[in-house]
Protein backbone atom coordinates (compact mmCIF):
# COMPACT_ATOMS: atom_id res chain seq x y z
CA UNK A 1 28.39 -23.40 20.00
CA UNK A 2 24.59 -23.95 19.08
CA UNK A 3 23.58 -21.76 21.17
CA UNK A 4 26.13 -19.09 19.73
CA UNK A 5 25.38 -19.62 16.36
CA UNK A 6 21.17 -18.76 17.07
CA UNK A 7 22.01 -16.21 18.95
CA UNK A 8 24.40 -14.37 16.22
CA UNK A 9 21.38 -15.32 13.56
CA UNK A 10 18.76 -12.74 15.80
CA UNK A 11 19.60 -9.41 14.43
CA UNK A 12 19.86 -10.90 10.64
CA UNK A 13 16.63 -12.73 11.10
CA UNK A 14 15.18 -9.42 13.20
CA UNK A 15 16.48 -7.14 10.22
CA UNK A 16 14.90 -9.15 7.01
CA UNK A 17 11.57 -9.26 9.06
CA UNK A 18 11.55 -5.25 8.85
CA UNK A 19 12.87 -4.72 5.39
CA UNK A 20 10.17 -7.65 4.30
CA UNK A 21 7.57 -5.66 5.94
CA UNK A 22 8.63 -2.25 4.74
CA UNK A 23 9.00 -4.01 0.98
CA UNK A 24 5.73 -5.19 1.29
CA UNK A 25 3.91 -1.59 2.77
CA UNK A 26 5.59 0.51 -0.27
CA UNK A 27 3.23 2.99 -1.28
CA UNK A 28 3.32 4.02 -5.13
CA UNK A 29 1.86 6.78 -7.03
CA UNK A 30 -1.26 5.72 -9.57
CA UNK A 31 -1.38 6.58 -12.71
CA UNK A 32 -4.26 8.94 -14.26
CA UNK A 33 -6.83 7.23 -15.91
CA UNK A 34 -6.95 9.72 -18.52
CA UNK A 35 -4.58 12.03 -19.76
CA UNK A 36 -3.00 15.77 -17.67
CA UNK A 37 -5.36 17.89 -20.29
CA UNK A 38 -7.97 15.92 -20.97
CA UNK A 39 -10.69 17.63 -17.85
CA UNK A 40 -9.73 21.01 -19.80
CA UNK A 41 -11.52 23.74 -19.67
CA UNK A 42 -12.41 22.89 -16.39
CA UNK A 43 -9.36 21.82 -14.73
CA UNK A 44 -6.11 22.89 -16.85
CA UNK A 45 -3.12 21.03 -17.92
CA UNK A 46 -1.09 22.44 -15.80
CA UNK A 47 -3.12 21.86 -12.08
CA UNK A 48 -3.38 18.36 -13.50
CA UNK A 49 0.65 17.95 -13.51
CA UNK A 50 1.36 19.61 -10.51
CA UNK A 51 -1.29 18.10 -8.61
CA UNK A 52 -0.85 14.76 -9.51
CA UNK A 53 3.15 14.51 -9.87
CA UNK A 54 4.27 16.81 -7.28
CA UNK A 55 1.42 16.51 -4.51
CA UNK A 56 0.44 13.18 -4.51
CA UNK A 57 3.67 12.53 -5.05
CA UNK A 58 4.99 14.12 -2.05
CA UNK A 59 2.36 12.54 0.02
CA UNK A 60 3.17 9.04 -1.08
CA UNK A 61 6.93 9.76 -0.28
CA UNK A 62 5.87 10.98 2.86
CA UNK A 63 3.79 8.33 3.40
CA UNK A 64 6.70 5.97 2.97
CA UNK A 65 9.11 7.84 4.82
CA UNK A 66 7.20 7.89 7.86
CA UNK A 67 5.98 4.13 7.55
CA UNK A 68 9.75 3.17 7.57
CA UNK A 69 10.30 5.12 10.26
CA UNK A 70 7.72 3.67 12.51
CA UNK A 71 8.49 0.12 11.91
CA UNK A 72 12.09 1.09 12.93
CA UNK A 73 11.01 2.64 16.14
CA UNK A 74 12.24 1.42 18.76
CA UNK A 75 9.81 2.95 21.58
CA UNK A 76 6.07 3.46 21.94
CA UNK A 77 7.17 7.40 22.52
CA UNK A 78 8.91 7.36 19.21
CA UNK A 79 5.78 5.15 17.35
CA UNK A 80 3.29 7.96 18.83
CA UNK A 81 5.43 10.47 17.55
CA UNK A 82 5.16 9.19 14.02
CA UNK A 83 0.77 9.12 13.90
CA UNK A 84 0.47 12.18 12.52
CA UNK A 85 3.26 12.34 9.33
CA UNK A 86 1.37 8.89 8.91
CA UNK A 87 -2.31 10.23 9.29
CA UNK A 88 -1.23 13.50 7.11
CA UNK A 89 0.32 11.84 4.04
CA UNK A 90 -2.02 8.70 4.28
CA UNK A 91 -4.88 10.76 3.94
CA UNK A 92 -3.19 12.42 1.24
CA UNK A 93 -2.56 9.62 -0.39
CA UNK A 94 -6.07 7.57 0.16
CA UNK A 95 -7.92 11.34 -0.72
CA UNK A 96 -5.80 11.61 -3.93
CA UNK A 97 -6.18 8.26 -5.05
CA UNK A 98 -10.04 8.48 -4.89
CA UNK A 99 -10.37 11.69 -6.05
CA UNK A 100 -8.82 10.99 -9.88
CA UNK A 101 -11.49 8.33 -10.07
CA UNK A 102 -13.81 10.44 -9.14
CA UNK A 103 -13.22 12.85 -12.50
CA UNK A 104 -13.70 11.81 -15.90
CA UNK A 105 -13.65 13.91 -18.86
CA UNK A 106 -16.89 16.17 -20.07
CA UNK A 107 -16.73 14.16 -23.44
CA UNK A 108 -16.72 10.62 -21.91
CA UNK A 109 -18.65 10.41 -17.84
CA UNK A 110 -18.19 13.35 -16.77
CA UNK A 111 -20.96 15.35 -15.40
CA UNK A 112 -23.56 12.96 -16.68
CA UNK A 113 -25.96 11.85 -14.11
CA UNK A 114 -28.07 9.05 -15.39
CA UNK A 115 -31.15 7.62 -13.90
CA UNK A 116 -30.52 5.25 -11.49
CA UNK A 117 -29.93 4.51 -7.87
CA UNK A 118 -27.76 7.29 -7.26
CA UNK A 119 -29.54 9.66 -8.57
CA UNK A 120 -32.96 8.53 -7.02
CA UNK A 121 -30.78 9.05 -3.39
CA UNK A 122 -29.74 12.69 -3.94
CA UNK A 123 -33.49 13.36 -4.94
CA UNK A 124 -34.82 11.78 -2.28
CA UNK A 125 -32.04 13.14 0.60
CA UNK A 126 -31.67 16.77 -0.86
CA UNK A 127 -34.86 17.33 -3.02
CA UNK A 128 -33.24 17.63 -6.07
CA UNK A 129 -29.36 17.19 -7.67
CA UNK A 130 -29.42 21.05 -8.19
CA UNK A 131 -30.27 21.71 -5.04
CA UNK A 132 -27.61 18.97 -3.78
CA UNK A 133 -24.71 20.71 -5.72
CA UNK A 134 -26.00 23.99 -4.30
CA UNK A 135 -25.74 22.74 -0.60
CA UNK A 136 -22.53 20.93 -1.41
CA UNK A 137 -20.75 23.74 -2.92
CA UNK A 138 -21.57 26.40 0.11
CA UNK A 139 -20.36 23.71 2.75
CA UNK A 140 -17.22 22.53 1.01
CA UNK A 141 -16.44 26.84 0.28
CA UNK A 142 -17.04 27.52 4.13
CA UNK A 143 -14.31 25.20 5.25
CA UNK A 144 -11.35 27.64 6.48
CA UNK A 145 -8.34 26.84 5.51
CA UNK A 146 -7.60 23.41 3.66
CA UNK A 147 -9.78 20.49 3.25
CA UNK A 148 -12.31 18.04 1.44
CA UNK A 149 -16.19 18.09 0.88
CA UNK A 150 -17.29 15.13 0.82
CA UNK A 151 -21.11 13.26 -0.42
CA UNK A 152 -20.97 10.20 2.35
CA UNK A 153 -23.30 7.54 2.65
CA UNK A 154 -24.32 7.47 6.45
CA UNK A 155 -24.80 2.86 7.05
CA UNK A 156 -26.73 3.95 10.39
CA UNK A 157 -28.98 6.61 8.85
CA UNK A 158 -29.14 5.03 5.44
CA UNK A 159 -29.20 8.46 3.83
CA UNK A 160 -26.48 10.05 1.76
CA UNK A 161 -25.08 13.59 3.61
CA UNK A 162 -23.04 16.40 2.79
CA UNK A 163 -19.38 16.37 5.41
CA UNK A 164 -15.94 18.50 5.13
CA UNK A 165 -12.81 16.71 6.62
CA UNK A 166 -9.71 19.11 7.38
CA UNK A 167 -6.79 18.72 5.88
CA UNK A 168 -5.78 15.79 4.66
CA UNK A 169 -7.94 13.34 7.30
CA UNK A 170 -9.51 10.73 5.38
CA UNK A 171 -13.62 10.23 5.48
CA UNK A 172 -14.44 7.82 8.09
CA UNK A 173 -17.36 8.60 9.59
CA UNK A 174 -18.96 7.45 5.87
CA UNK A 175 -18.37 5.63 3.13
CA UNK A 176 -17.31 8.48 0.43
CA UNK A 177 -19.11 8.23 -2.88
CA UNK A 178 -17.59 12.14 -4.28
CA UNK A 179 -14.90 13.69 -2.73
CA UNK A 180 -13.61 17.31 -3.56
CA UNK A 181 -10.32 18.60 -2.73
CA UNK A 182 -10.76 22.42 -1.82
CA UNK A 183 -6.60 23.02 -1.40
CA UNK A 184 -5.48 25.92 -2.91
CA UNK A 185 -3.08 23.21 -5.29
CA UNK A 186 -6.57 21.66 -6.64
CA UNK A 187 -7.72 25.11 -8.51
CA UNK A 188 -5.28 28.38 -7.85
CA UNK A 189 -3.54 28.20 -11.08
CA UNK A 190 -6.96 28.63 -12.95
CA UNK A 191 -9.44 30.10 -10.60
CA UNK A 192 -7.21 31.79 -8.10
CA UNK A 193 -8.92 32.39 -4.64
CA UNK A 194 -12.30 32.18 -6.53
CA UNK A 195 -13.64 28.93 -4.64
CA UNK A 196 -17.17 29.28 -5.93
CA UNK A 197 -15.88 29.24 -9.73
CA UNK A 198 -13.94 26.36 -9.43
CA UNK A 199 -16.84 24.38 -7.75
CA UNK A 200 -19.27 25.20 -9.84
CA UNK A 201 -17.12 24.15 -12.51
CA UNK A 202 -15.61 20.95 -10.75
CA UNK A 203 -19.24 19.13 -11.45
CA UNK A 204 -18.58 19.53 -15.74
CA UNK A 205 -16.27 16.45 -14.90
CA UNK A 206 -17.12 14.61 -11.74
CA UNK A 207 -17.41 10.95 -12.30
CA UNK A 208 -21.21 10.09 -11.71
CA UNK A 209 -20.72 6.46 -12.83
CA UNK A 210 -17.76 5.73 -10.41
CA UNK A 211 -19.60 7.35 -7.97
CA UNK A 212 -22.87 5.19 -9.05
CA UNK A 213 -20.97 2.14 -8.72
CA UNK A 214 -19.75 2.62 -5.00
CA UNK A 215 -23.05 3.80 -3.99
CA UNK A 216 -24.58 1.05 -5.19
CA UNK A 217 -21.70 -1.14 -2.87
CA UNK A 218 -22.50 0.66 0.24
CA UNK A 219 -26.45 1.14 0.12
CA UNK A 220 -27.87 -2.43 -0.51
């Protein structure tokens, strides 16, 4: 009978370890730190909405979805299966996440690059910030298709460098201190399929003190 009773407890105790670990893994959407109009002129309300509630969102859900689905699998085929809804709307969801940090409105940070560490880097890597937005802009507008441009700090080099990832694939070749998203959700509303303007104008609002503060974790 004892040996009946452990048995029948295998499949309850086998079920609450998966919905314990799926409970725990639940991804949720952040919150803004400022408000949907607040990086206007620059970015409008209505990217800001859409973007954040519907994209990330979907992501996230995604994200979710496929998380469950992998810790139910019950083969390595059907595990394997799963990487890439995970890579895709991870990424998505790790991109997003850093990239509303990394804008602040023109009245408060944004665009304001003090003097400092960060600074002193893109001087010393690129010859001047000008001439780093200038490089930054032309690589992140070549990328075909959908993707991120990215300023990385290389830990082997020790320098900061300009990278695109495709897609939604995550930097991991550096540590990201700026990250643009270059999908046509991030700026068709307002600049339509007019890359250029919206990158030029994506730098009245990028976040140079959150971006100070994870240089300065990276590059000691």
């Amino acid at each position: 009978m004892l040996s009946i009773a452990r048995s029948s407890l295998r499949p309850s105790l086998a079920r609450s370890l998966v919905n314990a670990r799926l409970a725990a893994s639940i991804h949720t959407l952040p919150d803004l730190p400022y408000a949907y109009n607040a990086l206007e002129p620059y970015i409008c309300e209505e990217i800001m909405t859409l973007h954040h509630k519907k994209h990330h969102q979907t992501y996230v859900t995604g994200l979710n979805a496929a998380e469950e689905s992998y810790a139910k699998a019950a083969s390595t085929e059907e595990k394997i299966g799963l990487q890439a809804a995970i890579k895709f709307n991870g990424g998505g969801h790790i991109n997003h996440s850093l990239f509303w940090k990394n804008l602040a409105p023109a009245a408060q940070e944004g665009g304001k690059l003090e003097s400092g560490a960060l600074k002193t880097a893109i001087e010393r890597d690129f010859g001047s910030v000008e001439e780093f937005k200038k490089t930054f802009n032309t690589k992140t507008a070549g990328i075909q298709g959908s993707g991120w441009g990215w300023l990385g700090y290389n830990s082997a080099t020790k320098k900061l460098e300009i990278v695109t990832t495709a897609n939604q694939d995550p930097l991991i070749t550096h540590t990201p201190i700026i990250g643009v998203d270059i999908w046509e959700h991030a700026f068709y509303i307002q600049y339509k399929n007019v890359k250029p303007d919206y990158l030029n104008a994506i730098w009245n609002v990028i976040n140079f003190k959150e971006a100070e503060k994870r240089f300065t974790e990276v590059a000691k």
